[in-house]
C-alpha atoms as a PDB file:
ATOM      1  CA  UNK A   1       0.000   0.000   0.000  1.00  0.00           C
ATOM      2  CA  UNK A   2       1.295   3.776  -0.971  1.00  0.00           C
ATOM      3  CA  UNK A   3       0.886   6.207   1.726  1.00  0.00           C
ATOM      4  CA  UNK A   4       0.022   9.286   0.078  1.00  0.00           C
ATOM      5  CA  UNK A   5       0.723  12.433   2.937  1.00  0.00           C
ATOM      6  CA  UNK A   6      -1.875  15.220   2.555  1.00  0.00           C
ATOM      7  CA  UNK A   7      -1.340  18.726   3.752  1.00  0.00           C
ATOM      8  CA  UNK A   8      -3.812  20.920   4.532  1.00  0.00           C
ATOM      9  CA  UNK A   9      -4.188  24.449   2.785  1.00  0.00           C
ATOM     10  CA  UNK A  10      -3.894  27.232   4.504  1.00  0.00           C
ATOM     11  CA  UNK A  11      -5.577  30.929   4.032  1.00  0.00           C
ATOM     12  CA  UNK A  12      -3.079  33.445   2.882  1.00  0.00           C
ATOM     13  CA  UNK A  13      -1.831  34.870   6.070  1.00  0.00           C
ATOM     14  CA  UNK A  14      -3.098  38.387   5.774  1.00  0.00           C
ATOM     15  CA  UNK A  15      -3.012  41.759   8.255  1.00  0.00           C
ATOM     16  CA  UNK A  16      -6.111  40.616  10.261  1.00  0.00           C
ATOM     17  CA  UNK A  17      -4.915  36.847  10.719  1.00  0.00           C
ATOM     18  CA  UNK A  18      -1.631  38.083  11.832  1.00  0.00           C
ATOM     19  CA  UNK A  19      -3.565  40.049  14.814  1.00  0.00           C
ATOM     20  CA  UNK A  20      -5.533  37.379  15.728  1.00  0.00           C
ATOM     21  CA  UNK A  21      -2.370  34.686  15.600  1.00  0.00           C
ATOM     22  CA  UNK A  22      -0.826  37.377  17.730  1.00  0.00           C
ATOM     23  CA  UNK A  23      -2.763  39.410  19.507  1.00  0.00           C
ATOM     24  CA  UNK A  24       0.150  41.841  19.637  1.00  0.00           C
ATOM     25  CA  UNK A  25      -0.925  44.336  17.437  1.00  0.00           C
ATOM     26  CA  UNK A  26      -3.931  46.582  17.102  1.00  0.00           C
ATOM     27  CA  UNK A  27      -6.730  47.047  13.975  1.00  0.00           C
ATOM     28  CA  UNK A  28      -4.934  49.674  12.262  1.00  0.00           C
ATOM     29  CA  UNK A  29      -1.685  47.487  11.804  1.00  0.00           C
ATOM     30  CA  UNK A  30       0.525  50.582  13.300  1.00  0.00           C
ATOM     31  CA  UNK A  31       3.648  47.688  13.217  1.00  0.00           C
ATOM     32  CA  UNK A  32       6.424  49.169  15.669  1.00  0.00           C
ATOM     33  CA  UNK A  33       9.897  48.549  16.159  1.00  0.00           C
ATOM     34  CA  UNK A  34       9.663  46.383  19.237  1.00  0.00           C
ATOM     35  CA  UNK A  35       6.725  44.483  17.930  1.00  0.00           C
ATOM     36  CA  UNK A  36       9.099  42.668  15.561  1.00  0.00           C
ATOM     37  CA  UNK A  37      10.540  40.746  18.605  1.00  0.00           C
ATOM     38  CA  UNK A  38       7.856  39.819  19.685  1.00  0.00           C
ATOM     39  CA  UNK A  39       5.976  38.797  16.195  1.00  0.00           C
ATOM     40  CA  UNK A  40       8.888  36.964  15.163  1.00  0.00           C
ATOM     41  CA  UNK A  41       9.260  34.509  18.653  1.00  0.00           C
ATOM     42  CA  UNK A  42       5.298  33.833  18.054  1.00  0.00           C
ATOM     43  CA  UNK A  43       4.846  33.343  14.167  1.00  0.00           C
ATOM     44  CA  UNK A  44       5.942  29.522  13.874  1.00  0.00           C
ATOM     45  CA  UNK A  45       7.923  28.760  10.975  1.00  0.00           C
ATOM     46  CA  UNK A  46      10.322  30.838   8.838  1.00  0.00           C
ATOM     47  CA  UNK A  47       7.696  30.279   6.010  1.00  0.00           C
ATOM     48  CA  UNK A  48       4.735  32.091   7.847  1.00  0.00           C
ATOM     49  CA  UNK A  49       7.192  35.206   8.567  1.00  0.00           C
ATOM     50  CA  UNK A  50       8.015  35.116   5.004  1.00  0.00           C
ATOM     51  CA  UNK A  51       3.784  35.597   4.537  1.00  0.00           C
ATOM     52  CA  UNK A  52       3.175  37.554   7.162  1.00  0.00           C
ATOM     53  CA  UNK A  53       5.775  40.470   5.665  1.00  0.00           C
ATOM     54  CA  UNK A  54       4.620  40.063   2.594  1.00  0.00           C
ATOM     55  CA  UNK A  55       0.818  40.699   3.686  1.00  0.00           C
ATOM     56  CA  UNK A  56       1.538  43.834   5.933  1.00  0.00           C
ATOM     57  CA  UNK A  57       0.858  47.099   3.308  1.00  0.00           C
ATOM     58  CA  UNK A  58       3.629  49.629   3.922  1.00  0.00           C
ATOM     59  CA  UNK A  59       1.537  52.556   4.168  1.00  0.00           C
ATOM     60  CA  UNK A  60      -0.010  51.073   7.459  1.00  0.00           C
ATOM     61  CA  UNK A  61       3.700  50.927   8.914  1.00  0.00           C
ATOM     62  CA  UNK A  62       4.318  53.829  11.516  1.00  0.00           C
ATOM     63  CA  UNK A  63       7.384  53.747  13.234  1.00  0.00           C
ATOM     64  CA  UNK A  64       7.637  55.834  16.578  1.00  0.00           C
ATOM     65  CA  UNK A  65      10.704  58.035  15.014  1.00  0.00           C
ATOM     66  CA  UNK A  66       7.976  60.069  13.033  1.00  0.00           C
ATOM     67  CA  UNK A  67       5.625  61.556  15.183  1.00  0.00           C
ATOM     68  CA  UNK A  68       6.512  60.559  18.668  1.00  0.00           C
ATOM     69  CA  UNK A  69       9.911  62.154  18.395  1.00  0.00           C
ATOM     70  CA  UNK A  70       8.377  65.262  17.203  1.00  0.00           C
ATOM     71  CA  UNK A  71       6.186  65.489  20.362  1.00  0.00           C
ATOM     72  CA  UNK A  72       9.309  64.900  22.749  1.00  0.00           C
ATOM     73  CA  UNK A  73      10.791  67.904  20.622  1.00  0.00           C
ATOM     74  CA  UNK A  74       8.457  69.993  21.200  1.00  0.00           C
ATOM     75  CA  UNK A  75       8.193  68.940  25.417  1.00  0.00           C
ATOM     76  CA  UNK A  76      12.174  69.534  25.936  1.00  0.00           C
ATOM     77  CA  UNK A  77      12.464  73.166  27.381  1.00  0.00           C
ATOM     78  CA  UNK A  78      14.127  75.809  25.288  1.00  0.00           C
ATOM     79  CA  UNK A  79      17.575  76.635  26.424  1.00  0.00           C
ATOM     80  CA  UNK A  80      17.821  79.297  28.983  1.00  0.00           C
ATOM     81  CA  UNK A  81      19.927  82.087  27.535  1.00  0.00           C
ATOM     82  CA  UNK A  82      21.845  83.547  30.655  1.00  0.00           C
ATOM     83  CA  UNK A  83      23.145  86.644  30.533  1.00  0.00           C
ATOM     84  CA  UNK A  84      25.635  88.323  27.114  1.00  0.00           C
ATOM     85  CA  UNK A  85      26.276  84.791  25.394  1.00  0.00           C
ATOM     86  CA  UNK A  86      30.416  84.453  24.374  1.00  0.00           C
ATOM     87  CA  UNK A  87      29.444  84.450  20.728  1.00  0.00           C
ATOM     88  CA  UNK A  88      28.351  88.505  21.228  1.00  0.00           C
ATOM     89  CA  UNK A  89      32.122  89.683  21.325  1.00  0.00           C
ATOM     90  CA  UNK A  90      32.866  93.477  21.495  1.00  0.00           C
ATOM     91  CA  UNK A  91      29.931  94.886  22.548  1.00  0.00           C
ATOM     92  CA  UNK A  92      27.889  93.242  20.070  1.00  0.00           C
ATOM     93  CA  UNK A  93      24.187  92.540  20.781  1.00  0.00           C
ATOM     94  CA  UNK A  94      23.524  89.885  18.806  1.00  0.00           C
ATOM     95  CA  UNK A  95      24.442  86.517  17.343  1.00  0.00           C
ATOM     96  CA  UNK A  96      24.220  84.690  13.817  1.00  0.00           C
ATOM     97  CA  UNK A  97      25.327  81.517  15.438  1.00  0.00           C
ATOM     98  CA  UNK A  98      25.362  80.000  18.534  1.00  0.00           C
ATOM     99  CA  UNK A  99      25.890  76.378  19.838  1.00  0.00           C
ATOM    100  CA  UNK A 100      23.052  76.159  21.915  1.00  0.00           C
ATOM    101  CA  UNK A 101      20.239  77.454  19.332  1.00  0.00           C
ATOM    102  CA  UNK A 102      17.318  75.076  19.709  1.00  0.00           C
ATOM    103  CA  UNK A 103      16.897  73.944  15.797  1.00  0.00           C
ATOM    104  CA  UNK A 104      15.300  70.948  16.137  1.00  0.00           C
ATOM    105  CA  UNK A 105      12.297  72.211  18.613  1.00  0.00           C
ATOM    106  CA  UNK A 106      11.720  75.936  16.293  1.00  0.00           C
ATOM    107  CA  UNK A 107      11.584  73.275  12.693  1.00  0.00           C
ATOM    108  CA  UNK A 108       8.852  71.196  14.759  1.00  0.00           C
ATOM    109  CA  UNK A 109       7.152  74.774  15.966  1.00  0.00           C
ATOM    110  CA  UNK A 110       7.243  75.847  12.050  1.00  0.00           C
ATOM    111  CA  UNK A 111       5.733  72.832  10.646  1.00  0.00           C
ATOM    112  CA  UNK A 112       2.724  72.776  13.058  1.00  0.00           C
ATOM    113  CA  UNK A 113       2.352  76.816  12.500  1.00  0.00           C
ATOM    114  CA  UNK A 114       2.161  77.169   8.844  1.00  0.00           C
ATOM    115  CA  UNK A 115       0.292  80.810   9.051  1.00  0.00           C
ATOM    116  CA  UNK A 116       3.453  82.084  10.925  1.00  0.00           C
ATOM    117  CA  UNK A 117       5.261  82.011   7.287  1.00  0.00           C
ATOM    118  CA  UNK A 118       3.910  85.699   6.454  1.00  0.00           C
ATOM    119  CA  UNK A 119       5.729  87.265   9.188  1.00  0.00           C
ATOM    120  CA  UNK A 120       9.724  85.895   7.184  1.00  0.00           C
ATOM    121  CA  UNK A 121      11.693  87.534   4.625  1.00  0.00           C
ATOM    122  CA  UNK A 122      14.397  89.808   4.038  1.00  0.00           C
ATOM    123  CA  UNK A 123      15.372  93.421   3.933  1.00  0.00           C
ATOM    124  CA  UNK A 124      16.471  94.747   0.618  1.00  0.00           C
ATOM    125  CA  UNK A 125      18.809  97.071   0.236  1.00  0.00           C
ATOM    126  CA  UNK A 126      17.894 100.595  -1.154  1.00  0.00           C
ATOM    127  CA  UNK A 127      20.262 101.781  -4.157  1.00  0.00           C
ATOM    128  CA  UNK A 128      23.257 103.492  -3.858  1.00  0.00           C
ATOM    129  CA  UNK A 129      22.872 107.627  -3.316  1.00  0.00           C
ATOM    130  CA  UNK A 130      23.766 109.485  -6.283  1.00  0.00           C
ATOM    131  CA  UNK A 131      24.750 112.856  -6.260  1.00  0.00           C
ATOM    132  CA  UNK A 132      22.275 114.304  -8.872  1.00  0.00           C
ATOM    133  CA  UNK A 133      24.695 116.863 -10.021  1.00  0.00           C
ATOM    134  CA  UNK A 134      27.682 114.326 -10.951  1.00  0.00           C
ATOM    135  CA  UNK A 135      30.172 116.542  -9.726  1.00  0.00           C
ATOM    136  CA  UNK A 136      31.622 114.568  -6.325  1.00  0.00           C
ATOM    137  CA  UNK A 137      29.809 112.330  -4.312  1.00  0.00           C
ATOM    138  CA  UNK A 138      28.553 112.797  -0.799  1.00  0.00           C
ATOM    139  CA  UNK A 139      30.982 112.183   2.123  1.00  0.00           C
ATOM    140  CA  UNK A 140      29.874 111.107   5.399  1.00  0.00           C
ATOM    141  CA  UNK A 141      31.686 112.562   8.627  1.00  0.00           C
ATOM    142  CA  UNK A 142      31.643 108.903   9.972  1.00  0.00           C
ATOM    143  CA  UNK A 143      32.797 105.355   7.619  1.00  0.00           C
ATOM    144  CA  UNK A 144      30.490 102.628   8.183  1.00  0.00           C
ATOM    145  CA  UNK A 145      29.349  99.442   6.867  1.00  0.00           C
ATOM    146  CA  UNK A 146      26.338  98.129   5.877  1.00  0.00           C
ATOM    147  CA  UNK A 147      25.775  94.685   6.309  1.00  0.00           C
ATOM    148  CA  UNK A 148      22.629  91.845   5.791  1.00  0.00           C
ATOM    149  CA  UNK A 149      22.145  89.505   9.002  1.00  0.00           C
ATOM    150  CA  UNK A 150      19.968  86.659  10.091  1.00  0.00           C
ATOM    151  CA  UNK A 151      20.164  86.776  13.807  1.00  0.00           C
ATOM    152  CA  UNK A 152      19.804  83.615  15.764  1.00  0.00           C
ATOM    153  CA  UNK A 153      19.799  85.567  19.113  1.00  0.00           C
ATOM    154  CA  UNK A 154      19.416  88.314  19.978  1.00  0.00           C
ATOM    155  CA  UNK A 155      18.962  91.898  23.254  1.00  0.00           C
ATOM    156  CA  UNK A 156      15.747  92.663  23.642  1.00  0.00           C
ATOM    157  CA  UNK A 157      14.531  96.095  24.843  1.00  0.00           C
ATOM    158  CA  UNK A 158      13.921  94.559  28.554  1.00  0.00           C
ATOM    159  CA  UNK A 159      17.569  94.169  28.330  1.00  0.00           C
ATOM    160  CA  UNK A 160      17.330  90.275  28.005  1.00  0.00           C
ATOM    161  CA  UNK A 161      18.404  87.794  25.781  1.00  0.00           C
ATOM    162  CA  UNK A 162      16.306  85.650  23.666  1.00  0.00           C
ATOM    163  CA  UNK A 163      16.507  83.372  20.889  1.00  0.00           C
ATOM    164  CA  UNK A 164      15.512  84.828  17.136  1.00  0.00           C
ATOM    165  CA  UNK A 165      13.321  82.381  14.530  1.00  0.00           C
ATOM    166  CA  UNK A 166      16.015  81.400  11.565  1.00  0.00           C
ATOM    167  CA  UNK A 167      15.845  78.599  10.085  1.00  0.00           C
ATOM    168  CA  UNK A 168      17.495  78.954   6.937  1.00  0.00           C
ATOM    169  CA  UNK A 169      19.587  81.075   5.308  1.00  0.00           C
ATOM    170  CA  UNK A 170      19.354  83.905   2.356  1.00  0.00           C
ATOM    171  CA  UNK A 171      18.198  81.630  -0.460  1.00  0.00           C
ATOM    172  CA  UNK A 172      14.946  80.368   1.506  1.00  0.00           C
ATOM    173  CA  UNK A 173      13.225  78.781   5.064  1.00  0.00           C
ATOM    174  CA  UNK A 174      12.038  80.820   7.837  1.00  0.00           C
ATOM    175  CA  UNK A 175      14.113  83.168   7.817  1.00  0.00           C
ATOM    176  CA  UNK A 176      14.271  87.498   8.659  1.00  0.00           C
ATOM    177  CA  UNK A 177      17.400  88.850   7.361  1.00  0.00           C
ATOM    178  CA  UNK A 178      17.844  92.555   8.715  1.00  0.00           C
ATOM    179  CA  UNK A 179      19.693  95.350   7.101  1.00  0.00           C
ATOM    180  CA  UNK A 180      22.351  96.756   9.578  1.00  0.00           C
ATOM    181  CA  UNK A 181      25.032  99.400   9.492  1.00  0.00           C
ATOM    182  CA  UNK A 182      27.666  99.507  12.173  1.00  0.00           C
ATOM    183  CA  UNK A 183      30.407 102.281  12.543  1.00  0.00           C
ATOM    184  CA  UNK A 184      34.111 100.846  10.937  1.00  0.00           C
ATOM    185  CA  UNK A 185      35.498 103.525  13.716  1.00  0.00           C
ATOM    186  CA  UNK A 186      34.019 103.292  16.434  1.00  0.00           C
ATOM    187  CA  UNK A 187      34.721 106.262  19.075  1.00  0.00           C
ATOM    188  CA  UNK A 188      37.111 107.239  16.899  1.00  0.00           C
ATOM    189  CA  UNK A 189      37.258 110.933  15.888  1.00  0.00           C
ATOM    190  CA  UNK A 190      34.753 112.332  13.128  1.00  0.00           C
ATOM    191  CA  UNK A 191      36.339 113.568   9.714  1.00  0.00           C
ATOM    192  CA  UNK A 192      37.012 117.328   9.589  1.00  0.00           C
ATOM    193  CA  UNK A 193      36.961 117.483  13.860  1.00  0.00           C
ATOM    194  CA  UNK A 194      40.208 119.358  13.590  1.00  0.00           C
ATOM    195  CA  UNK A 195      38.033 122.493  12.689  1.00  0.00           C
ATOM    196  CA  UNK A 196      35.611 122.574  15.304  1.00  0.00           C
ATOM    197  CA  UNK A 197      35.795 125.414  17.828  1.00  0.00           C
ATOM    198  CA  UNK A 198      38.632 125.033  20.793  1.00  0.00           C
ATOM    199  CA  UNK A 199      36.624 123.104  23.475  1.00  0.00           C
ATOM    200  CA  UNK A 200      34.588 120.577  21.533  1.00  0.00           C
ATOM    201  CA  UNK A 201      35.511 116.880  20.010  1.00  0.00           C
ATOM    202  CA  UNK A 202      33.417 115.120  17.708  1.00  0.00           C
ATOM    203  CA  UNK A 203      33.208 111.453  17.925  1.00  0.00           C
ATOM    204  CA  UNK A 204      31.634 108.661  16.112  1.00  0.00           C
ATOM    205  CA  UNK A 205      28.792 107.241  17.469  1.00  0.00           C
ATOM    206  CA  UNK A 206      27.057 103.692  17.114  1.00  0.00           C
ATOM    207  CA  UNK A 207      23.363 104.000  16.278  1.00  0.00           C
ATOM    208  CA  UNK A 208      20.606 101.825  17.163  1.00  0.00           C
ATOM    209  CA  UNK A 209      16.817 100.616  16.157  1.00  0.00           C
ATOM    210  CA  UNK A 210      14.271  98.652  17.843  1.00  0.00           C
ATOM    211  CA  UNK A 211      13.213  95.849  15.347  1.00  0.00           C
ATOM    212  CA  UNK A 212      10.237  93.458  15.976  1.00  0.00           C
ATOM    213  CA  UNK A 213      11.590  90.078  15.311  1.00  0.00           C
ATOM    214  CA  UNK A 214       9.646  86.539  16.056  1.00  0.00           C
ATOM    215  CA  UNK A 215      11.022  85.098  19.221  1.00  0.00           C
ATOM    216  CA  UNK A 216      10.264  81.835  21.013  1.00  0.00           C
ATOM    217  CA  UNK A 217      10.078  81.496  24.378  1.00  0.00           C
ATOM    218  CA  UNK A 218      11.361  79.138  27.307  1.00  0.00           C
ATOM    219  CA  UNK A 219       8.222  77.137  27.191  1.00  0.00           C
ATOM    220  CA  UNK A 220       8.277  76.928  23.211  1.00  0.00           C
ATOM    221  CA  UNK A 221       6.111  79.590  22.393  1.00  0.00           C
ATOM    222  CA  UNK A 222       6.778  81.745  19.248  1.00  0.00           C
ATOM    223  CA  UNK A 223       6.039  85.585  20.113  1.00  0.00           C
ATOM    224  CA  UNK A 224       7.108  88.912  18.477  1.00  0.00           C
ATOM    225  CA  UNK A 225       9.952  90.822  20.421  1.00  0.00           C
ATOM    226  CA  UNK A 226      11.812  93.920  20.197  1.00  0.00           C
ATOM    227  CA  UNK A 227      15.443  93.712  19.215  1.00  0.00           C
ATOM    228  CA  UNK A 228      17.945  96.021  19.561  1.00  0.00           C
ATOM    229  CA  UNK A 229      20.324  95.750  16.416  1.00  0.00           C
ATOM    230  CA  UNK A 230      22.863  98.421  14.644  1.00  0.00           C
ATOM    231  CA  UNK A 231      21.765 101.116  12.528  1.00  0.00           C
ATOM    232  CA  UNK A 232      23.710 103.772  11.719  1.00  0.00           C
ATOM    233  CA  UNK A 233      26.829 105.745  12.710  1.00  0.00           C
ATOM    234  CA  UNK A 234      26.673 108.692  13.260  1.00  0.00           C
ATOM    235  CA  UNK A 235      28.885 111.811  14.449  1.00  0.00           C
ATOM    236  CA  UNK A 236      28.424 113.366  17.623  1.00  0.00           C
ATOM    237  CA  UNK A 237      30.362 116.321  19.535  1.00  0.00           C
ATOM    238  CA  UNK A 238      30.486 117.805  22.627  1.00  0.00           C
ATOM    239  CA  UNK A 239      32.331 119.750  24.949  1.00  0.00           C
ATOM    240  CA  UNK A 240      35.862 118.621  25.120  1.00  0.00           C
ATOM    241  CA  UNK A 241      36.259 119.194  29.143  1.00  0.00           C
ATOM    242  CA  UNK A 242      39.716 118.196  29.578  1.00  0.00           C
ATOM    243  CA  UNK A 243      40.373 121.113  27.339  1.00  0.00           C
ATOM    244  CA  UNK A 244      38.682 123.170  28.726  1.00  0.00           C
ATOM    245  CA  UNK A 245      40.644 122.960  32.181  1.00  0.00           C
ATOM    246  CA  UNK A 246      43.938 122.919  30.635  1.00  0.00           C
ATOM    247  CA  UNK A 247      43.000 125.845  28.970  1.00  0.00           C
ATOM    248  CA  UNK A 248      42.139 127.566  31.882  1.00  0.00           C
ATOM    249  CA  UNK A 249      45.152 126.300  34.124  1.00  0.00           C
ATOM    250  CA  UNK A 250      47.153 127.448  31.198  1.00  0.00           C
ATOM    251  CA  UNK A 251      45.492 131.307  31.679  1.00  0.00           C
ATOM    252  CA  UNK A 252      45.756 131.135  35.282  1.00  0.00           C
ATOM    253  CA  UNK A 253      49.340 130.431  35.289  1.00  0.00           C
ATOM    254  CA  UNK A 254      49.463 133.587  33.005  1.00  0.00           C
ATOM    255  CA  UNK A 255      47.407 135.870  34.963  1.00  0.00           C
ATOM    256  CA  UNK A 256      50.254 134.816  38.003  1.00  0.00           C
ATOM    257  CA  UNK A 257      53.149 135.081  35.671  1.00  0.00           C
ATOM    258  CA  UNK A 258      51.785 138.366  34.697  1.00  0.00           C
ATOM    259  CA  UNK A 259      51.456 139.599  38.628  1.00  0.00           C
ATOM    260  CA  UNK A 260      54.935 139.058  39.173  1.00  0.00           C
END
């Protein structure tokens, strides 16, 4: 007699047989990473694995790095800026870069904010002055230097320090690129001071604006601030006091001389 061994047929091992073989995972199929352990030790034989990954659509795979890292983004506290950072060197109140900028927590912010795009872009620079005569152009008493920025932090008119929306750079993103001009001699004398009257110096003079920049707070919450960033230099005299008393030491001693 030939023994003929039958094998039963089994149904295609689809999505919803895999959940009830299992009971690991939920209607929706959202497969994670540490359900593969698990799925693996239960599912029998190599040969219903090979099914069972073959039955599982793609688009109903979520993996936790998506969304769930977003949200722990978005729950870390925004770094505490504590006093002048080291990156604002000589007097300088503001940074374009800084080690501690929070760029992973603003790009999260951005994404879930779309209407905030309106308030980004970039100052343009007005044409060069041209003396409408041709003869000579205009001379200013003070040299500066005009300059486009994108701030990543920033002094704001309390005095404090705060962290400036940029995420990009000058050919796109969120970005607010600000037009500054900052003196190339600073507290140095003006042109042309030699012919002010005996008793006065002129001095050049660093400028500055209040600009409302978006800001985000400690607890991740984007709000418009007041900056206080360069603007112009400018020339500025007064009375030259130390002159003043030598000059009138120097008549005293005259006046005495002249008694004698």
């Amino acid at each position: 007699m030939k023994l003929i061994k039958t094998f039963e047929a089994r149904p295609p091992l689809t999505t919803e047989r895999i959940i009830n073989h299992t009971g690991k995972l939920n209607i929706t199929a959202s497969f994670k990473k540490k359900d593969c352990g698990n799925l693996i030790k239960l599912i029998h034989n190599e040969h219903d694995l090979f099914k069972c990954l073959l039955n599982i659509d793609v688009h109903e795979i979520v993996f936790p790095d998506s969304e769930e890292n977003e949200d722990e983004d978005l729950l870390v506290p925004t770094p505490f800026v504590r006093g002048r950072p080291s990156c604002a060197r000589n007097g300088q109140n503001f940074c374009e870069n800084i080690d501690t900028y929070p760029h992973r927590k603003l790009q999260r912010l951005l994404q879930r904010n779309a209407s905030l795009g309106t308030l980004f872009g970039v100052d343009e620079a007005p044409d060069e002055f041209v003396n409408r005569d041709g003869v000579e152009e205009d001379r200013f008493l003070c040299e500066s230097e005009q300059k486009l920025i994108f701030p990543k932090v920033g002094k704001t008119k309390q005095n404090k320090w705060k962290y400036i929306v940029n995420q990009g750079d000058s050919s796109g993103g969120y970005v607010q690129g600000v037009l500054i001009r900052t003196c190339r001699g600073l507290d140095e004398p003006c042109q042309f001071a030699e012919f002010l009257p005996s008793g006065y110096k002129a001095t050049c003079k660093q400028m500055y604006v209040y600009r409302k920049l978006l800001s985000v707070t400690r607890d991740g919450v984007t709000v418009n601030e007041y900056f206080e960033l360069p603007s112009a230099c400018c020339c500025s005299y007064t009375r030259d006091f130390n002159y003043l008393f030598r000059n009138a030491g120097n008549i005293s001693a005259a006046k005495k001389e002249k008694a004698k």
